[in-house]
Protein backbone atom coordinates (compact mmCIF):
# COMPACT_ATOMS: atom_id res chain seq x y z
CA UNK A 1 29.46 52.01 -271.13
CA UNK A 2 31.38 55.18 -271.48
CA UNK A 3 27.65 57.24 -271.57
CA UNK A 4 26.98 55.44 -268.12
CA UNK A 5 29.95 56.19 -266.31
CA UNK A 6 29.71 59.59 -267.56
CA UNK A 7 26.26 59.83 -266.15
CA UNK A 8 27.26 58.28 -262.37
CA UNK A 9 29.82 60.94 -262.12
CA UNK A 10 27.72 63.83 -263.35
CA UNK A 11 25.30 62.33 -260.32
CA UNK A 12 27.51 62.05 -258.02
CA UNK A 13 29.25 65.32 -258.55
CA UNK A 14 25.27 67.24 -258.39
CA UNK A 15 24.96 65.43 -255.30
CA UNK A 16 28.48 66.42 -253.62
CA UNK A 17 28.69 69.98 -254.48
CA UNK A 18 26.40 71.47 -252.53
CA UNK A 19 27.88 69.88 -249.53
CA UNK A 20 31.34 71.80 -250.27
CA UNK A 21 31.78 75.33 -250.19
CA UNK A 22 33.75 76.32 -254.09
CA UNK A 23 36.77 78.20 -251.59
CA UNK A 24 36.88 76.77 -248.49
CA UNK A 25 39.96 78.07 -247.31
CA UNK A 26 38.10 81.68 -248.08
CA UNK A 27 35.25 80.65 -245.88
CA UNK A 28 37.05 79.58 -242.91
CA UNK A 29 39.46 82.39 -242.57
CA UNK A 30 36.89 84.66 -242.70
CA UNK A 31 34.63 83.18 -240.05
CA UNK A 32 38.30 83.05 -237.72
CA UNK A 33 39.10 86.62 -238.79
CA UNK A 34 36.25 89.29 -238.99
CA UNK A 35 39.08 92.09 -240.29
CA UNK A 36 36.23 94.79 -240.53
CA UNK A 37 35.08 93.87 -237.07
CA UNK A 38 38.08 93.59 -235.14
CA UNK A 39 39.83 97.20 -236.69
CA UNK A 40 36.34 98.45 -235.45
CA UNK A 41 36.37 97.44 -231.90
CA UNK A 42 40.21 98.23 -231.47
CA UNK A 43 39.37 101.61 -232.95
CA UNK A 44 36.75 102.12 -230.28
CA UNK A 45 38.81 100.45 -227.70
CA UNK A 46 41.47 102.89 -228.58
CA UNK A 47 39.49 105.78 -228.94
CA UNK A 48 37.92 104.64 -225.36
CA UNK A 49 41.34 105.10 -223.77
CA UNK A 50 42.33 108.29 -225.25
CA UNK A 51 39.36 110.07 -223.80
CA UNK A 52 39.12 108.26 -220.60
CA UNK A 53 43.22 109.23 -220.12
CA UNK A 54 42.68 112.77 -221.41
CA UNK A 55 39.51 113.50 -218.92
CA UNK A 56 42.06 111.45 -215.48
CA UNK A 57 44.69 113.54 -216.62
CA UNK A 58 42.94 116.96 -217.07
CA UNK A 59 39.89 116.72 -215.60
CA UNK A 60 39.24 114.63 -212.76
CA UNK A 61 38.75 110.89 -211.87
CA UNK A 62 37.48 108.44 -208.99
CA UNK A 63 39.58 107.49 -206.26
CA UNK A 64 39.81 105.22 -203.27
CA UNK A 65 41.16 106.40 -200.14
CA UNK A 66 42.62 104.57 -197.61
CA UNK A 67 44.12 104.96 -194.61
CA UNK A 68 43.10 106.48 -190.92
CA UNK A 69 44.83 109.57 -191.20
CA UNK A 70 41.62 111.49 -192.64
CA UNK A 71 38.88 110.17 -189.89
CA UNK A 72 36.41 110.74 -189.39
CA UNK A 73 35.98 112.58 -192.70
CA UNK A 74 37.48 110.45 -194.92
CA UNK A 75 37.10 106.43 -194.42
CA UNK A 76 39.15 103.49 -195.35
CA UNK A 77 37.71 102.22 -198.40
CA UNK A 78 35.87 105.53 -199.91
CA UNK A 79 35.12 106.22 -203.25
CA UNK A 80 36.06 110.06 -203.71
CA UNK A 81 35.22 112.02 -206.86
CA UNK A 82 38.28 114.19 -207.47
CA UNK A 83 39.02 116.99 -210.21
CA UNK A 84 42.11 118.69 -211.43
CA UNK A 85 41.04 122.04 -212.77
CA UNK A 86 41.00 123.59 -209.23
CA UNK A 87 44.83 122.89 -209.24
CA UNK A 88 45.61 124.07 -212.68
CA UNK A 89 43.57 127.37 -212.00
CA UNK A 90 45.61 127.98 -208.66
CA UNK A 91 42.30 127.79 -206.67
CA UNK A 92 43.30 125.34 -203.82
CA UNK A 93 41.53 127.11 -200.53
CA UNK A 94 42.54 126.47 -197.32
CA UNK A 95 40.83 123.78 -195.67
CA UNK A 96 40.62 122.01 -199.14
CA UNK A 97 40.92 118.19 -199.26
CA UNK A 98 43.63 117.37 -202.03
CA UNK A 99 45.87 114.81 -203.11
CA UNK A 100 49.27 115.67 -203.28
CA UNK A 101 52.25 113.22 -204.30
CA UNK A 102 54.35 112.12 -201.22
CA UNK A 103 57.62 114.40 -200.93
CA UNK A 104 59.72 111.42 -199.65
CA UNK A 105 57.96 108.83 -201.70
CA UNK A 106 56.56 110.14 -205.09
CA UNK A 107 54.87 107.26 -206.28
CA UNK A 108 52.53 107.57 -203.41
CA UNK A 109 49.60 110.14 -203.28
CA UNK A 110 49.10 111.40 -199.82
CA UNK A 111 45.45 112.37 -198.57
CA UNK A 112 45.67 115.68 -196.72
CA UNK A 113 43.90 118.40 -195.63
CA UNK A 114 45.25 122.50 -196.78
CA UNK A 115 46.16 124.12 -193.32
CA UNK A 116 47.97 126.65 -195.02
CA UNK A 117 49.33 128.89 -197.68
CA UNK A 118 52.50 130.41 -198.47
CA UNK A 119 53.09 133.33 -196.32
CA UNK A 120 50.97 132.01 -193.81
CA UNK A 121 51.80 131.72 -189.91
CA UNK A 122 52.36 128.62 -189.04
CA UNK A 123 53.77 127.01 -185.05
CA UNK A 124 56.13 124.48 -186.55
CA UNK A 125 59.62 123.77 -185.46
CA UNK A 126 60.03 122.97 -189.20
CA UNK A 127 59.93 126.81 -190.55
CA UNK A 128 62.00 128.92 -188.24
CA UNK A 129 60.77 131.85 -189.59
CA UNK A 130 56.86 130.37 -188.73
CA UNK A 131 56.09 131.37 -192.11
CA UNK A 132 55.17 128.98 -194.86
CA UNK A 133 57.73 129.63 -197.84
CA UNK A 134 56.22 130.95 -201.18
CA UNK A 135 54.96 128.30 -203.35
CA UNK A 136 54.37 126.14 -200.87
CA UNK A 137 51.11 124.30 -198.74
CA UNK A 138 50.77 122.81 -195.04
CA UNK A 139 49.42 120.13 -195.03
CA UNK A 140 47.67 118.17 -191.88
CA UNK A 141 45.37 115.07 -191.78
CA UNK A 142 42.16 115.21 -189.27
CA UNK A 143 43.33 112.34 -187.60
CA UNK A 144 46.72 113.81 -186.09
CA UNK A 145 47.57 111.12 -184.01
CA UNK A 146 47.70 109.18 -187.11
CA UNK A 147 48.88 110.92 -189.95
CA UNK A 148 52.36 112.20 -190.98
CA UNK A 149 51.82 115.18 -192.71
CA UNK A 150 53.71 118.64 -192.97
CA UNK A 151 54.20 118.79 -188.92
CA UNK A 152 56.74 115.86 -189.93
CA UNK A 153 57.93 116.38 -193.41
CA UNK A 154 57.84 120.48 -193.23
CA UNK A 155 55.42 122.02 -196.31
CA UNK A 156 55.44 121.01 -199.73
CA UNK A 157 56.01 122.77 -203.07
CA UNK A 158 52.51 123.23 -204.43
CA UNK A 159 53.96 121.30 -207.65
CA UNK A 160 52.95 118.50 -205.79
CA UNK A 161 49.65 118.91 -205.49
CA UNK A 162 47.44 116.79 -207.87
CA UNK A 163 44.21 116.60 -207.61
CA UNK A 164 41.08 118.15 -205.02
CA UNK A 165 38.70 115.75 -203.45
CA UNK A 166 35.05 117.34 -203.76
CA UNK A 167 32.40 114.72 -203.59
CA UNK A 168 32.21 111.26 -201.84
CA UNK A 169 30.46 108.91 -203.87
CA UNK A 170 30.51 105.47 -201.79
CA UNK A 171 29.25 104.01 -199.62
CA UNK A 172 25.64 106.02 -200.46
CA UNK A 173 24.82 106.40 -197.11
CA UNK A 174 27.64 108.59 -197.11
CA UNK A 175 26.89 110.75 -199.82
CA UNK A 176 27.98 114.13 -199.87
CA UNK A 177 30.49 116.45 -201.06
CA UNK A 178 33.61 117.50 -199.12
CA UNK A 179 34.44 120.59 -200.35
CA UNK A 180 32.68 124.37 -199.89
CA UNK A 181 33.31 126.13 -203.67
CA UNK A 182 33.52 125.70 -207.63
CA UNK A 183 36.80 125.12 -208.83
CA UNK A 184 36.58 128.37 -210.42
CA UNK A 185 35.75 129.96 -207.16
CA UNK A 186 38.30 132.07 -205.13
CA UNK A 187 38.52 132.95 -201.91
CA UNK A 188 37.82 136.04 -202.38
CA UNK A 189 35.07 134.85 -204.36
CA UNK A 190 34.00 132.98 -201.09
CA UNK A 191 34.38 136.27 -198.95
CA UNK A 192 32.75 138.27 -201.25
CA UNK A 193 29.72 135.52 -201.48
CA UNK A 194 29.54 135.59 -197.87
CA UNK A 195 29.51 138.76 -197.38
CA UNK A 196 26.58 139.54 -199.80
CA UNK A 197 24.80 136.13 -198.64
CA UNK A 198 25.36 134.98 -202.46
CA UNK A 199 24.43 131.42 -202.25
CA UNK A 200 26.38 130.38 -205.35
CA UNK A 201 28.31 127.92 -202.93
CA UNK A 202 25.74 126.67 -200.06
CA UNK A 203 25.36 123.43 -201.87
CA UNK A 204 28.45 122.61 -200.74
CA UNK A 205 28.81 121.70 -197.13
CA UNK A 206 31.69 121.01 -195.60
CA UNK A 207 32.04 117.26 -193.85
């Protein structure tokens, strides 16, 4: 009787195993927690971030504009590719499209257009000696009647320009780039082009 029972549970046992895995609680928190997996993609994720931060802050990003005080150059709602080395090089132009951090409100990036450079004559109440101080830009949107700009806030240290707008990217059937040189590019570099017909910078019309 003994030989019997030990049979039935040697059956039963054959027939139950296979059904349960020998470490289940092994199994399971595996299946929950891929360690190998996740380390990768937050690895990649991270990596991701650094570059994409490194290349906004350094380099250039995308932008949206909004706003009338650009029209009819800039529109509400435009997606503007805009670099950085331009302003780190010291080659903002006049007539150059730029970004430049508000000098009342800093967390705000005014869209403006470069009237002028230090030294520069300029008619505004605002500089009694009509002279643009050193280090510093005029700054005017095309839409005057509806942008507040350097006629209102005087010019701005050159500090607080951030970025140069050089190609609009949406909408398509607005394609086309919105500024006339290379960020490496001068202006005497444009002069000098001009004057020899170089056409290192023709690609580049101006809106």
């Amino acid at each position: 009787m003994n030989e019997g029972f030990g049979e039935s549970m040697l059956q039963i046992r054959s027939l139950s195993s296979p059904c349960l895995p020998k470490n289940p609680c092994r199994m399971t928190s595996s299946r929950i927690f891929p360690k190998k997996s996740f380390f990768r993609y937050a690895t990649g994720a991270g990596v991701f971030y650094c570059v994409a931060h490194t290349i906004a802050r350094h380099v250039g990003e995308l932008v949206i504009c909004s706003g009338p005080s650009m029209l009819p150059t800039i529109q509400d709602g435009d997606l503007v590719l805009a670099e950085r080395l331009s302003v780190t090089s010291g080659n903002i132009h006049r007539g150059d499209i730029v970004g430049c951090l508000s000098p009342h409100e800093p967390e705000q990036l005014l869209c403006k257009r470069v009237i002028a450079k230090e030294s520069d004559h300029v008619d505004s109440e605002l500089l009694p000696s009509r002279r643009v101080p050193r280090g510093h830009v005029f700054l005017q949107g095309d839409n005057q009647i509806a942008s507040t700009d350097s006629r209102h806030f005087g010019p701005v240290p050159a500090g607080l320009v951030q970025i140069r707008l050089c190609l609009r990217i949406w909408p398509v059937s607005r394609f086309g780039w919105l500024s006339n040189h290379w960020f490496w590019e001068s202006e005497e570099d444009i002069k000098r082009n001009a004057k020899d017909n170089t056409p290192s910078s023709r690609f580049y019309p101006r809106s």
